[in-house]
PDB file of N, CA and C in Angstrom:
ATOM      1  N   UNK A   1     -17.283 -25.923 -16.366  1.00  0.00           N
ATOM      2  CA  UNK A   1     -17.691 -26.350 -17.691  1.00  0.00           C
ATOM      3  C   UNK A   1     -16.640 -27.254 -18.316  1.00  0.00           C
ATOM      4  N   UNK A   2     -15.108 -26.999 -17.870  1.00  0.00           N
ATOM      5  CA  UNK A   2     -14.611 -27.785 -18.288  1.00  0.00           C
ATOM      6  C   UNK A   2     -14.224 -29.633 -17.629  1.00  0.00           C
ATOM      7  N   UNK A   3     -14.867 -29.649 -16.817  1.00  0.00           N
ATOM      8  CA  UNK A   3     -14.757 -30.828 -15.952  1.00  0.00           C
ATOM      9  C   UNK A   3     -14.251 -30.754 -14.714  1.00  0.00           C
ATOM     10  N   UNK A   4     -13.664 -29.575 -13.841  1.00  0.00           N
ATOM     11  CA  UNK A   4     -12.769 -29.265 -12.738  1.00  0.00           C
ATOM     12  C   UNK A   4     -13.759 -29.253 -11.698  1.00  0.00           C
ATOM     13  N   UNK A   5     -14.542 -29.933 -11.221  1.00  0.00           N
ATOM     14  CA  UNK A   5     -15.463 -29.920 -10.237  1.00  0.00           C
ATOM     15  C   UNK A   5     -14.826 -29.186  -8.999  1.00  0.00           C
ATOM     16  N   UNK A   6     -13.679 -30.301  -8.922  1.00  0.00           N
ATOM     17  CA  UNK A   6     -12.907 -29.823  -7.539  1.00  0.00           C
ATOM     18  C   UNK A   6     -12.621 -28.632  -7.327  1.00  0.00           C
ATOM     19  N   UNK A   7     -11.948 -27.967  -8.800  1.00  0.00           N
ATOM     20  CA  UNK A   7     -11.358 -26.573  -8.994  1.00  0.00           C
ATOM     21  C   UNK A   7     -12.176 -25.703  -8.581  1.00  0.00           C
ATOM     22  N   UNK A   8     -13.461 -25.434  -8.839  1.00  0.00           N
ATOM     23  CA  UNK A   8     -14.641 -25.100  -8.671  1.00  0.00           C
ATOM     24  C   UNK A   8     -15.031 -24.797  -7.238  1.00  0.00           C
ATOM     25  N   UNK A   9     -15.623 -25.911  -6.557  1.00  0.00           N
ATOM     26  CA  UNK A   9     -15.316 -25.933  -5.368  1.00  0.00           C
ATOM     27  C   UNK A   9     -15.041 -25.235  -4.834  1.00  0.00           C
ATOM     28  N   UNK A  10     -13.603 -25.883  -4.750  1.00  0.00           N
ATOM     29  CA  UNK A  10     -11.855 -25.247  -3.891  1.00  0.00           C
ATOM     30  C   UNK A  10     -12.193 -23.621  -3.973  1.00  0.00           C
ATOM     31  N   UNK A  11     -12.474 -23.186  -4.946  1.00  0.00           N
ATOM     32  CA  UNK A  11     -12.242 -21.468  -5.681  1.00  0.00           C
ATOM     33  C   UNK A  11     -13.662 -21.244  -4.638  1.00  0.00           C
ATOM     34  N   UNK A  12     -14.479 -21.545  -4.698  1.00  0.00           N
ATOM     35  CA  UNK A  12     -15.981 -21.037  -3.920  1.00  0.00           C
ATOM     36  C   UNK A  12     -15.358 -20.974  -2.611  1.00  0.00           C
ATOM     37  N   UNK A  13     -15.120 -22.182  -2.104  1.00  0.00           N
ATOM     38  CA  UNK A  13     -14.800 -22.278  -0.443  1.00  0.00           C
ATOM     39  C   UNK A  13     -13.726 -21.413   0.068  1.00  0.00           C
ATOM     40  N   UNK A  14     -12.551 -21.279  -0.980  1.00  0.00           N
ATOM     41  CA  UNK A  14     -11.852 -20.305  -0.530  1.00  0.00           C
ATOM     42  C   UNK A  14     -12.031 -18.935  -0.520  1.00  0.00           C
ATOM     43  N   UNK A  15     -12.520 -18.433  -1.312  1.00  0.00           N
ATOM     44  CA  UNK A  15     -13.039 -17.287  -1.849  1.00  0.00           C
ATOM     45  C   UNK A  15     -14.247 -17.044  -0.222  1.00  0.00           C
ATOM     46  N   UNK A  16     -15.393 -17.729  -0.006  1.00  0.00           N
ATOM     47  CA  UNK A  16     -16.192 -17.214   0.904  1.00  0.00           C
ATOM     48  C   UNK A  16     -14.741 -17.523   2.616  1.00  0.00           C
ATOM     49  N   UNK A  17     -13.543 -18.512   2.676  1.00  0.00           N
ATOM     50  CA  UNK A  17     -13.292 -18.592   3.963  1.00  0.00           C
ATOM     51  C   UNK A  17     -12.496 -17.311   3.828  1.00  0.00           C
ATOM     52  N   UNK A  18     -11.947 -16.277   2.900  1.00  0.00           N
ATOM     53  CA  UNK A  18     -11.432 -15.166   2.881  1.00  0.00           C
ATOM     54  C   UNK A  18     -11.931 -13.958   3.118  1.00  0.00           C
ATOM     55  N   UNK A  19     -12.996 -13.971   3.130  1.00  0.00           N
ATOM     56  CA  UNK A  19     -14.297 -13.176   2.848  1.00  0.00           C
ATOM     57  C   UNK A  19     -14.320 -13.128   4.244  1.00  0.00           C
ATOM     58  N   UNK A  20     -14.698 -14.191   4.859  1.00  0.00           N
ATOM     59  CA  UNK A  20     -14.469 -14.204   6.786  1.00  0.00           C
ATOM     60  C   UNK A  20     -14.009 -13.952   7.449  1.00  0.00           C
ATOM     61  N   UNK A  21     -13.199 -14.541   6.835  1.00  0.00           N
ATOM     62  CA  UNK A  21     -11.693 -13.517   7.356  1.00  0.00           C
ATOM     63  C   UNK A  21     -11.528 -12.253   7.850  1.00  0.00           C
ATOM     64  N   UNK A  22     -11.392 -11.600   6.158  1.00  0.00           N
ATOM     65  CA  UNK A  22     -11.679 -10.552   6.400  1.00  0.00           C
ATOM     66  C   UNK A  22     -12.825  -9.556   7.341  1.00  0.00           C
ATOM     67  N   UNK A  23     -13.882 -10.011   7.362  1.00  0.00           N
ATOM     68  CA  UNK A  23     -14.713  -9.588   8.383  1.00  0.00           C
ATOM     69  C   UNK A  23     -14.223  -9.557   9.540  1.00  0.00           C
ATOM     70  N   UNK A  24     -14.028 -10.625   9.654  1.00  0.00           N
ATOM     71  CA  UNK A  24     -13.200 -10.618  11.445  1.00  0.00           C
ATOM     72  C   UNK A  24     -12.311  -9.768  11.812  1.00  0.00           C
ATOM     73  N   UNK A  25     -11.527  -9.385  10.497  1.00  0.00           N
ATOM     74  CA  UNK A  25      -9.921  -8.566  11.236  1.00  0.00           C
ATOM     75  C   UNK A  25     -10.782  -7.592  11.253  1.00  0.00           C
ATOM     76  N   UNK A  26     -11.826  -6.865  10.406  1.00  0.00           N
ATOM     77  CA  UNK A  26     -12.358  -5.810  10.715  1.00  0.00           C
ATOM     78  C   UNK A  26     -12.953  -5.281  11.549  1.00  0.00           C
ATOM     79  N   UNK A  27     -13.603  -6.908  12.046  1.00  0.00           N
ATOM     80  CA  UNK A  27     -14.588  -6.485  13.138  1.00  0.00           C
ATOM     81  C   UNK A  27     -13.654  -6.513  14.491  1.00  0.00           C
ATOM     82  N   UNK A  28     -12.087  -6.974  14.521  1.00  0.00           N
ATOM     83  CA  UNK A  28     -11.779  -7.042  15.653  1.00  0.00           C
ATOM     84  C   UNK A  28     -11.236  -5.630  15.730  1.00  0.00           C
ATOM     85  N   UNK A  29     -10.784  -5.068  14.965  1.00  0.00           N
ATOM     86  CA  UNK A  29     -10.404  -3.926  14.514  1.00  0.00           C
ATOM     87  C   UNK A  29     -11.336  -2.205  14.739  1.00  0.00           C
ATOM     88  N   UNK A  30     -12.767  -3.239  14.770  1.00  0.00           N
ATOM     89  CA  UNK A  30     -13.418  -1.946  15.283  1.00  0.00           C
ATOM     90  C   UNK A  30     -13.122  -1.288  16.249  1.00  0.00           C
ATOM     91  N   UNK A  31     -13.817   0.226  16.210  1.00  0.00           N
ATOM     92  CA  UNK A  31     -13.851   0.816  17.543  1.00  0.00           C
ATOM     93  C   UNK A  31     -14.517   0.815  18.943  1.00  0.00           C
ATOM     94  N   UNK A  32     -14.550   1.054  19.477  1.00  0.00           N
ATOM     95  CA  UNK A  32     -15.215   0.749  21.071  1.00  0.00           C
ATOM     96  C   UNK A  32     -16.611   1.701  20.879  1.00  0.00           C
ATOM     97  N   UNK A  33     -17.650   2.090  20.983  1.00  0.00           N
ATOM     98  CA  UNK A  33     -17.839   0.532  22.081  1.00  0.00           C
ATOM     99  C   UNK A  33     -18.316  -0.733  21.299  1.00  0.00           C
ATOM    100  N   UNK A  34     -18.055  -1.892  22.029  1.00  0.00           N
ATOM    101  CA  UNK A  34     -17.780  -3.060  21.346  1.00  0.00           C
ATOM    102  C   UNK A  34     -19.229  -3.538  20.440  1.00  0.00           C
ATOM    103  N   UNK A  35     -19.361  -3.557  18.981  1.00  0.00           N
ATOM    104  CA  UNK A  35     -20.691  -4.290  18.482  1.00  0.00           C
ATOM    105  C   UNK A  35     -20.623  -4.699  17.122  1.00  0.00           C
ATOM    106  N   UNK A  36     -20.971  -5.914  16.830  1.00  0.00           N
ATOM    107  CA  UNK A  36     -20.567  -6.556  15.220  1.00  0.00           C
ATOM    108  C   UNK A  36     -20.981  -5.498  14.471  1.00  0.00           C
ATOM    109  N   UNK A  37     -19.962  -5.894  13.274  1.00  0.00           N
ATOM    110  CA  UNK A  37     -19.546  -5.188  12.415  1.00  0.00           C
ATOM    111  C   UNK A  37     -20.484  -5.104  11.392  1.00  0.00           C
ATOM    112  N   UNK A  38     -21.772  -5.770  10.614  1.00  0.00           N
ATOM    113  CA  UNK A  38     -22.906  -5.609   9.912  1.00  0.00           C
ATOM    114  C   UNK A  38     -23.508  -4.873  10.979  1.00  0.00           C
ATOM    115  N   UNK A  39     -23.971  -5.107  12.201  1.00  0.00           N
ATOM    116  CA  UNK A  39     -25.507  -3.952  13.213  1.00  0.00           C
ATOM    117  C   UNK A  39     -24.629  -2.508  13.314  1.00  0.00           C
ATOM    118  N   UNK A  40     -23.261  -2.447  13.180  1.00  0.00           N
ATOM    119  CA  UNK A  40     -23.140  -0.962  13.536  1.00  0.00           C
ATOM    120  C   UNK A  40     -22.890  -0.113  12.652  1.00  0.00           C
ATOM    121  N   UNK A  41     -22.821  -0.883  11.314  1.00  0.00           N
ATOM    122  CA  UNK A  41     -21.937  -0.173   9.845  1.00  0.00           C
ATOM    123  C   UNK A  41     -23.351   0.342   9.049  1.00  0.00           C
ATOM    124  N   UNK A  42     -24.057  -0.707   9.312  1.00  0.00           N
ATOM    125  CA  UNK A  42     -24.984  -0.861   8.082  1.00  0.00           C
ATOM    126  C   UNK A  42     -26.044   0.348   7.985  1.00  0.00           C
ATOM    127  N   UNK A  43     -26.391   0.779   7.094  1.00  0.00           N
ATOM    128  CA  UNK A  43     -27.512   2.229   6.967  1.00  0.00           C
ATOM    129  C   UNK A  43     -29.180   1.920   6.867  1.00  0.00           C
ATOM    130  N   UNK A  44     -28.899   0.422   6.798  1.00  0.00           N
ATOM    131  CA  UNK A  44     -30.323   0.353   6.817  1.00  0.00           C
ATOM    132  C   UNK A  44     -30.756  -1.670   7.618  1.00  0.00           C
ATOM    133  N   UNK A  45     -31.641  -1.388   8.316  1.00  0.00           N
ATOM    134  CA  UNK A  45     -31.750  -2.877   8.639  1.00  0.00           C
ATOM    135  C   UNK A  45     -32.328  -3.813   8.192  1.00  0.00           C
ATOM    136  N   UNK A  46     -32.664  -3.718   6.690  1.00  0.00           N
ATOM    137  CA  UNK A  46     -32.997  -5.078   5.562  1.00  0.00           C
ATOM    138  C   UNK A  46     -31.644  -5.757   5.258  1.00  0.00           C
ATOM    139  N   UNK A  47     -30.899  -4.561   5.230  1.00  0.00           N
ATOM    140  CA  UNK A  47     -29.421  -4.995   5.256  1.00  0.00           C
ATOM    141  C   UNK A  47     -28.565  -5.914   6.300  1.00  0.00           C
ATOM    142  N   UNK A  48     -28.918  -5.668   7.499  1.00  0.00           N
ATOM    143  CA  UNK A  48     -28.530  -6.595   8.702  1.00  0.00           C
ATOM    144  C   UNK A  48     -29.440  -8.176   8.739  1.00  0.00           C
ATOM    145  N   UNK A  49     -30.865  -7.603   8.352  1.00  0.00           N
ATOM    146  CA  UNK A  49     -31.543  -9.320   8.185  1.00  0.00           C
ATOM    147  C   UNK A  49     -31.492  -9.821   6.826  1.00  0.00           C
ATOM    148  N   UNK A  50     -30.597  -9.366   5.558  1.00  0.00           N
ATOM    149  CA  UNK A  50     -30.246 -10.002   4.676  1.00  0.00           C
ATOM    150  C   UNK A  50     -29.007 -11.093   4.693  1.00  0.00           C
ATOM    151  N   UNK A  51     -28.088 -10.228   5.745  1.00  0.00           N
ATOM    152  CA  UNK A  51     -26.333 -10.962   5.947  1.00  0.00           C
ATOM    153  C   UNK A  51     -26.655 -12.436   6.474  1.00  0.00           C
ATOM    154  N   UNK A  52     -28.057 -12.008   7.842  1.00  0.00           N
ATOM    155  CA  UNK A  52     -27.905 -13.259   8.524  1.00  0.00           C
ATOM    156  C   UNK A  52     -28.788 -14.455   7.733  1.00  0.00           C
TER     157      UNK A  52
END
């Protein structure tokens, strides 16, 4: 609102490439046996075809 387009931006893109991030260390972090981290966490599967 105040004119910072860029600021804006910058704050979105970083904010979701952290977000990824984080997923990843988690998901590398999981336990065995090996399966992404939304299909094995999640309690319900509207939830798994919402992420993707």
């Amino acid at each position: 609102m105040a004119g910072q387009l860029a600021l804006a931006v910058g704050n979105s893109l970083g904010g979701i490439a952290a977000q990824t991030a984080a997923l990843v260390v988690l998901d590398a972090a999981g336990a065995r046996p090996r399966a992404p981290l939304l299909t094995r966490l999640a309690a319900s599967l509207l939830l798994v075809l919402e992420a993707h």
